[in-house]
C-alpha atoms as a PDB file:
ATOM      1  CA  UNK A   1     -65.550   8.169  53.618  1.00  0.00           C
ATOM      2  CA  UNK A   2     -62.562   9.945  53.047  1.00  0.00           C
ATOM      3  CA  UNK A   3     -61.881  13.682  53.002  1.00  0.00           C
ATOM      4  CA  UNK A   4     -62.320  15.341  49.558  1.00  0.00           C
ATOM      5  CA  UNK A   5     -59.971  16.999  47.488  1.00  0.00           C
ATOM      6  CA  UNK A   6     -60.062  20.178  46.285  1.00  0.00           C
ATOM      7  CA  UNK A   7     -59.195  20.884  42.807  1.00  0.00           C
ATOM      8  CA  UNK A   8     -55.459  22.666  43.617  1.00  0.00           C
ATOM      9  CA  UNK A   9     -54.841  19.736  45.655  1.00  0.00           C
ATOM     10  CA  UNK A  10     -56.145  17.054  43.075  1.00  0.00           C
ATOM     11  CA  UNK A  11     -53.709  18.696  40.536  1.00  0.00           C
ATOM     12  CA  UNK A  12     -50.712  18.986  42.819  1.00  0.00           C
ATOM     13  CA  UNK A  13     -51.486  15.334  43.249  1.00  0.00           C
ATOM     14  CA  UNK A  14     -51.449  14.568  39.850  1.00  0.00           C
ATOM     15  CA  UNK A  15     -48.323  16.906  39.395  1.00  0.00           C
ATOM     16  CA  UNK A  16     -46.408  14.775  42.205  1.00  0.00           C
ATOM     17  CA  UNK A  17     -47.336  11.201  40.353  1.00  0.00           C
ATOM     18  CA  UNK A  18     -46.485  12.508  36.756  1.00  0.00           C
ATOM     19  CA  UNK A  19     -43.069  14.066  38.403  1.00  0.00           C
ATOM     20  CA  UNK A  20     -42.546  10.109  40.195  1.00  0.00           C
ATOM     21  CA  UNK A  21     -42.977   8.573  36.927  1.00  0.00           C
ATOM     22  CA  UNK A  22     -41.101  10.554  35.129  1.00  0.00           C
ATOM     23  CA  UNK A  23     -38.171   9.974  37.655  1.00  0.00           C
ATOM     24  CA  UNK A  24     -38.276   6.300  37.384  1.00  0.00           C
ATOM     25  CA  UNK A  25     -37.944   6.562  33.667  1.00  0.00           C
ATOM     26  CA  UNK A  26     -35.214   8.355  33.777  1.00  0.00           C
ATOM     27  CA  UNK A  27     -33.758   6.166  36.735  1.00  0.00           C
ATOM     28  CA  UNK A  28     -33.996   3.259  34.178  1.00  0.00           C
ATOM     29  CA  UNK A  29     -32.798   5.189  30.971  1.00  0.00           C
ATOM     30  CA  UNK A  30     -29.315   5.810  33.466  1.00  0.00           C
ATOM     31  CA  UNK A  31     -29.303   1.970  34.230  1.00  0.00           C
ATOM     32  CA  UNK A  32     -29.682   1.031  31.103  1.00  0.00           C
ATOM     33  CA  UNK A  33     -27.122   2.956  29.268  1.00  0.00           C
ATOM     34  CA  UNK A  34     -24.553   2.079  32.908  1.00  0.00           C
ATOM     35  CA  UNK A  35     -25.144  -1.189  31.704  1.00  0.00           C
ATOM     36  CA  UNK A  36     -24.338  -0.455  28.479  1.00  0.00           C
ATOM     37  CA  UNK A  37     -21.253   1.161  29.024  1.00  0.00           C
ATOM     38  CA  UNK A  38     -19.924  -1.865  31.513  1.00  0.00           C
ATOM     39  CA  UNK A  39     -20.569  -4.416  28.821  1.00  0.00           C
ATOM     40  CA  UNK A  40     -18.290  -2.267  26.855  1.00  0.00           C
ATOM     41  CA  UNK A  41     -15.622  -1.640  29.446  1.00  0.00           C
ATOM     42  CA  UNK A  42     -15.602  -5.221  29.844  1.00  0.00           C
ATOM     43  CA  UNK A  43     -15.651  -6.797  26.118  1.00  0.00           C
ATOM     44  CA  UNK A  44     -12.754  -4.181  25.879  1.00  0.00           C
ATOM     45  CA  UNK A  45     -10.814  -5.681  28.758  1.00  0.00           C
ATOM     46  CA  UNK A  46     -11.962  -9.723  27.855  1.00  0.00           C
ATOM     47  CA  UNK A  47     -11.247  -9.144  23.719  1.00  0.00           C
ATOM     48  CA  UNK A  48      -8.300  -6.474  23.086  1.00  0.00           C
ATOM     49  CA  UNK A  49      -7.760  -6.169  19.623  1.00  0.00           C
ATOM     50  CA  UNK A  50      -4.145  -6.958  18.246  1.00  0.00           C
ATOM     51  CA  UNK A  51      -2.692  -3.678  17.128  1.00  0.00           C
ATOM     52  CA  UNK A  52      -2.747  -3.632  13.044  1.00  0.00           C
ATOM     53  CA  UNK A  53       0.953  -3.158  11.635  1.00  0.00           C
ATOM     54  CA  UNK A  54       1.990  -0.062  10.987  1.00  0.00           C
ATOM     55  CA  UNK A  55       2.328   0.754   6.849  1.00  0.00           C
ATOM     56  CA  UNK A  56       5.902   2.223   5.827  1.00  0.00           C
ATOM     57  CA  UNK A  57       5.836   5.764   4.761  1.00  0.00           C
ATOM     58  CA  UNK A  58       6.030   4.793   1.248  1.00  0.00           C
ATOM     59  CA  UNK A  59       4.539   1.673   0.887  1.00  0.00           C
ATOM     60  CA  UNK A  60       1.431   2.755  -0.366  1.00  0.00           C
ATOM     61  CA  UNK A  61       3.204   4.460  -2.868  1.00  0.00           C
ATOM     62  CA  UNK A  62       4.637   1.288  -4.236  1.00  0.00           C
ATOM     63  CA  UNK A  63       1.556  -0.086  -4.546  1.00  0.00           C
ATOM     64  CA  UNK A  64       0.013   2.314  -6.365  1.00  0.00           C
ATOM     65  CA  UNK A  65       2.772   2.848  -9.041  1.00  0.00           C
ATOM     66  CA  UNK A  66       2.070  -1.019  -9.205  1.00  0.00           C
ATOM     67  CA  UNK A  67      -1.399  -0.807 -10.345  1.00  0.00           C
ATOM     68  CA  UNK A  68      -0.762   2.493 -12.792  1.00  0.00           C
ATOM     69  CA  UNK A  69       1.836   0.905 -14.671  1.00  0.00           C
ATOM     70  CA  UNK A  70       1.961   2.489 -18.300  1.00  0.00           C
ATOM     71  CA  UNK A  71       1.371   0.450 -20.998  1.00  0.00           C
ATOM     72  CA  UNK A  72       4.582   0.603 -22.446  1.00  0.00           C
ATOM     73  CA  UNK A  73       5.920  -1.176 -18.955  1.00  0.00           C
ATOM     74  CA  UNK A  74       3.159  -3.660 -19.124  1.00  0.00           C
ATOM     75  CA  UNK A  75       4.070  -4.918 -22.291  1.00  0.00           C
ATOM     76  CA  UNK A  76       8.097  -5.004 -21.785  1.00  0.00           C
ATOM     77  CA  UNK A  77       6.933  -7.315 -18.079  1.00  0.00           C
ATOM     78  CA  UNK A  78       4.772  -9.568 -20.190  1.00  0.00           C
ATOM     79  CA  UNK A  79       7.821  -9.986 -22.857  1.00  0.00           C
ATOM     80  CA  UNK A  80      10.563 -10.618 -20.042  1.00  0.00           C
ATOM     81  CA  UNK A  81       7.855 -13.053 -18.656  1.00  0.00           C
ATOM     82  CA  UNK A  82       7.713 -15.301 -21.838  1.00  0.00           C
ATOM     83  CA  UNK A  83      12.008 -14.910 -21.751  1.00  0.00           C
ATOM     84  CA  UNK A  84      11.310 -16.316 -18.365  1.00  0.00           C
ATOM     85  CA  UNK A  85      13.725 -13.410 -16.906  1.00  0.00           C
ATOM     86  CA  UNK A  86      13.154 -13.154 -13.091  1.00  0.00           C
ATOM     87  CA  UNK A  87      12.592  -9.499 -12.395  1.00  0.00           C
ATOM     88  CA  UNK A  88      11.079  -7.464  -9.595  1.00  0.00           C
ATOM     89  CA  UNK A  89       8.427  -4.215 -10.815  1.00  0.00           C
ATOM     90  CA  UNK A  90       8.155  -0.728  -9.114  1.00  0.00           C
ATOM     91  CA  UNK A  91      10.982  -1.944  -6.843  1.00  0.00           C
ATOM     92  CA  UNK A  92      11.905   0.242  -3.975  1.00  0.00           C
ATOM     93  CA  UNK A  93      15.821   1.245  -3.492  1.00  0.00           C
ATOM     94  CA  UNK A  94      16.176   3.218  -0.318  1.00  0.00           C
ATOM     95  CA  UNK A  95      19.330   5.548  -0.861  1.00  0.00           C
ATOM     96  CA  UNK A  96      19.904   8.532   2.362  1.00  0.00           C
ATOM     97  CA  UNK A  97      16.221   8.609   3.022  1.00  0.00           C
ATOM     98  CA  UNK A  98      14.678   8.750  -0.177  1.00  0.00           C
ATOM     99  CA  UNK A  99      13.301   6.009  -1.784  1.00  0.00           C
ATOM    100  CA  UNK A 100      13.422   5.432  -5.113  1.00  0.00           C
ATOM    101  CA  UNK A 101      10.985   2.898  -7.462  1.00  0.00           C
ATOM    102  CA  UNK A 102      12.138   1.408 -10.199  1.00  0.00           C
ATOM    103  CA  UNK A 103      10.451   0.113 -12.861  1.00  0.00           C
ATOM    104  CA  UNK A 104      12.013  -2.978 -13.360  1.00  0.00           C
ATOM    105  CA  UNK A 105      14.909  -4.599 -11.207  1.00  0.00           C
ATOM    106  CA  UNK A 106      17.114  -7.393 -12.555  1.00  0.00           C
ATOM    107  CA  UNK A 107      20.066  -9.786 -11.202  1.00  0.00           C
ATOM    108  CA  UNK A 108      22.346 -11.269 -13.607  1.00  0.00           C
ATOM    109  CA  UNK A 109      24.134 -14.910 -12.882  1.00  0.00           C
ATOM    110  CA  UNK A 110      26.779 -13.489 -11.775  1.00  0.00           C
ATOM    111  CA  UNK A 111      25.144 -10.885  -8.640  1.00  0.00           C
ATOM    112  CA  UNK A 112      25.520  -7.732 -10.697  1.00  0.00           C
ATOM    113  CA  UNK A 113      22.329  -5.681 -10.165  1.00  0.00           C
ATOM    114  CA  UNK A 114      20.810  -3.624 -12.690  1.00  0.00           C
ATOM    115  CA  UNK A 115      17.637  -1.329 -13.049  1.00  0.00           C
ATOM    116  CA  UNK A 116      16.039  -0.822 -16.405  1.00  0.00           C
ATOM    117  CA  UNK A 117      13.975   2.363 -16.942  1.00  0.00           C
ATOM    118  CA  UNK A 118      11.554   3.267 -19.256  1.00  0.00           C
ATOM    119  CA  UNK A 119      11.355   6.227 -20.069  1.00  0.00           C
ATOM    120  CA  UNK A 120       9.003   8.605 -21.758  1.00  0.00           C
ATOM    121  CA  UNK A 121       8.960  12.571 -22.485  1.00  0.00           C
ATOM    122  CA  UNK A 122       9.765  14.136 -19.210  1.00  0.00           C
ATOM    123  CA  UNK A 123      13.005  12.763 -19.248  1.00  0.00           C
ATOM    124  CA  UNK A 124      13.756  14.454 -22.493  1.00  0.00           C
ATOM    125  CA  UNK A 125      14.369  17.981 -20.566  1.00  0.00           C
ATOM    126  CA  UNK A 126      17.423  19.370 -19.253  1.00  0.00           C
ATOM    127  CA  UNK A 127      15.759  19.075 -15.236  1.00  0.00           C
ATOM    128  CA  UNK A 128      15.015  15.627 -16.244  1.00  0.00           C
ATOM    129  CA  UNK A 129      18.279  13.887 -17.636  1.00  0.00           C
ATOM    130  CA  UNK A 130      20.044  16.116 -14.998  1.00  0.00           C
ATOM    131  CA  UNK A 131      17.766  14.564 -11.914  1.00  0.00           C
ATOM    132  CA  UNK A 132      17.848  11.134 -13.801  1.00  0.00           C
ATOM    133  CA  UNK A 133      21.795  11.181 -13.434  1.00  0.00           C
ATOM    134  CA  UNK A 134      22.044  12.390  -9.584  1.00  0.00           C
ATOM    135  CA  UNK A 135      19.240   9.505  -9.120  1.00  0.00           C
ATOM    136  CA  UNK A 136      21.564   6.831 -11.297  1.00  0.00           C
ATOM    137  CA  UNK A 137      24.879   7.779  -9.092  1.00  0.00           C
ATOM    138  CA  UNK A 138      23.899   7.664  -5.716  1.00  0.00           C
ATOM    139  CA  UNK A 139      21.990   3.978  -6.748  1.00  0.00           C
ATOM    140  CA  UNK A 140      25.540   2.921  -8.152  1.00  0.00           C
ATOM    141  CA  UNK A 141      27.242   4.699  -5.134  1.00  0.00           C
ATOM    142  CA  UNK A 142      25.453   3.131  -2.543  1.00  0.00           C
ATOM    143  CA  UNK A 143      24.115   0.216  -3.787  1.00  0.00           C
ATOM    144  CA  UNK A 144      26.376  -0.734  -6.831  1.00  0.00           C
ATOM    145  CA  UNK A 145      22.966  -0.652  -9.093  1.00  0.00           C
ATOM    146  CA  UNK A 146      23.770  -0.397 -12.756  1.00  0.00           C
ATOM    147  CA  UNK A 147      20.781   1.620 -14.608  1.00  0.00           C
ATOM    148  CA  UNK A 148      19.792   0.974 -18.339  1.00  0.00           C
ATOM    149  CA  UNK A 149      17.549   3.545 -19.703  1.00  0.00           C
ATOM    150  CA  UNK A 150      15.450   3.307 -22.622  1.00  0.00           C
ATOM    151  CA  UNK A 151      12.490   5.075 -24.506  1.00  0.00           C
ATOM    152  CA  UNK A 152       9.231   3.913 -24.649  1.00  0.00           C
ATOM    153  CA  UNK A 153       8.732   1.201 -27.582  1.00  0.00           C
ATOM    154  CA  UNK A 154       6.660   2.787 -30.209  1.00  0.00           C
ATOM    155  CA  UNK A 155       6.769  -0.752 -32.021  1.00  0.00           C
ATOM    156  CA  UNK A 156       7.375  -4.463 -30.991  1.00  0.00           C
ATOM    157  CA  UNK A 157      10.391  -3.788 -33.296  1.00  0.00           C
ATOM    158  CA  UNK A 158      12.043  -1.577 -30.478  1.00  0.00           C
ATOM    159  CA  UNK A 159      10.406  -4.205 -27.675  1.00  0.00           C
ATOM    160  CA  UNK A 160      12.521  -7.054 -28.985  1.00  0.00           C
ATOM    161  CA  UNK A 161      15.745  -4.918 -28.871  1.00  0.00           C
ATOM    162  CA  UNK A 162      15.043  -3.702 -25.595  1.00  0.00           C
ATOM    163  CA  UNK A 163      14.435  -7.402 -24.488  1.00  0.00           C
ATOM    164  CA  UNK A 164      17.196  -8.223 -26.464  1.00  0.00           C
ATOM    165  CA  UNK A 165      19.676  -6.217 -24.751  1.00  0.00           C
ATOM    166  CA  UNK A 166      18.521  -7.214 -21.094  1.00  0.00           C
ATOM    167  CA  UNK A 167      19.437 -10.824 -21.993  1.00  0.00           C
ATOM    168  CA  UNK A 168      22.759  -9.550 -23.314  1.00  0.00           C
ATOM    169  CA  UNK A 169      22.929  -8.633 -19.620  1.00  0.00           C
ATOM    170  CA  UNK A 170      22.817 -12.468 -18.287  1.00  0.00           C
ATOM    171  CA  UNK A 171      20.201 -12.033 -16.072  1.00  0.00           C
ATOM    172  CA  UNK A 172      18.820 -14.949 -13.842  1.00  0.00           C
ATOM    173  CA  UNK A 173      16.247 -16.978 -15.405  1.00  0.00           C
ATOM    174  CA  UNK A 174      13.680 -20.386 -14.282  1.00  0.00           C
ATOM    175  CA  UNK A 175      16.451 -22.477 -16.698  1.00  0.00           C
ATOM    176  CA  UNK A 176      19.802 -21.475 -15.014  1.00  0.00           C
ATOM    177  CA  UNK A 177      18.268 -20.276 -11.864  1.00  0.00           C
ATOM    178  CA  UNK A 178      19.587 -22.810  -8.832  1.00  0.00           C
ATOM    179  CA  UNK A 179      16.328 -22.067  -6.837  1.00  0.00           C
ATOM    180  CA  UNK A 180      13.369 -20.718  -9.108  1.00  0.00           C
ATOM    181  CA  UNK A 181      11.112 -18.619  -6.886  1.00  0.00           C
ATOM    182  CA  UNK A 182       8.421 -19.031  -9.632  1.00  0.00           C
ATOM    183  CA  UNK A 183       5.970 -22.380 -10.065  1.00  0.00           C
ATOM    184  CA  UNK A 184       7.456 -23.293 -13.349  1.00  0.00           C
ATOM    185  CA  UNK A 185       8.856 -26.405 -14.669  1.00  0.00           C
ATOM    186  CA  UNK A 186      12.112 -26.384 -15.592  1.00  0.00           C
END
């Protein structure tokens, strides 16, 4: 029979095993979460993601000017639509590092380029017909970009002359276009 225990003994005993166990858990919780970590390493090194392109400063801005179009511009695109005029909305002009949208942009047959405005209240003050004609020279200086302003249509009276005048300005159309970037029969 063996030798027995006394009860400081039994408990250092019992100390030591709960101490061993609790080593070996910990022993695996570290393996485990190694492991982890080289599964990562390597999926990173097997499966490198392609690098997303980079957005333009001001593309974003574009976009958004896009999709808050006032109603006034909605209704002067859907009219130039049904003149099948081709046009370009919230078009960016980059002049000395500023970049400008206009609402709509518009070549004529014979390469002229214009931009037609519409434009509402703020452009009634002083600040903004003065900022509206630095804007309209350096597009003309630079780019040779004609600009036709005009105030919001309060009627479909004032819509037809506005539409009116931009066909006065020959633009390119689906009929006398030589290669129609829209899906329309000619």
């Amino acid at each position: 029979m063996g030798i027995k225990k006394t009860w400081e003994e039994k408990k250092l005993d019992a100390d030591y095993r709960r101490l061993m166990a609790q080593r070996k858990r910990d022993k695996k919780k570290l393996q485990k979460a190694q492991s982890k970590e080289k599964s990562k390493k390597c999926y990173k090194k097997k499966y490198k993601p392609t690098p997303r392109r980079q957005k333009k400063k001001g593309q974003d801005f574009g976009n958004l000017l896009y999709h808050t179009r006032t109603e006034h511009e909605l209704k002067l695109s859907e009219a130039l639509f049904k003149e099948r005029i081709i046009f370009e909305e919230q078009y960016p002009i980059r002049c000395h590092g500023v970049t400008y949208y206009a609402d709509f942009y518009i070549e004529n047959v014979f390469g002229e380029k214009y931009v037609i405005e519409l434009d509402g209240y703020g452009h009634r003050t002083k600040e903004g017909r003065d900022k509206d004609d630095r804007r309209n020279a350096v597009m003309f200086n630079v780019h040779h970009i004609k600009t036709r302003r005009f105030w919001n249509p309060k009627s479909n009276a004032a819509l037809e002359r506005i539409v009116d005048a931009i066909c006065e300005l020959n633009p390119r159309t689906i009929r006398n276009d030589v290669n129609p970037s829209w899906p329309f029969d000619t």
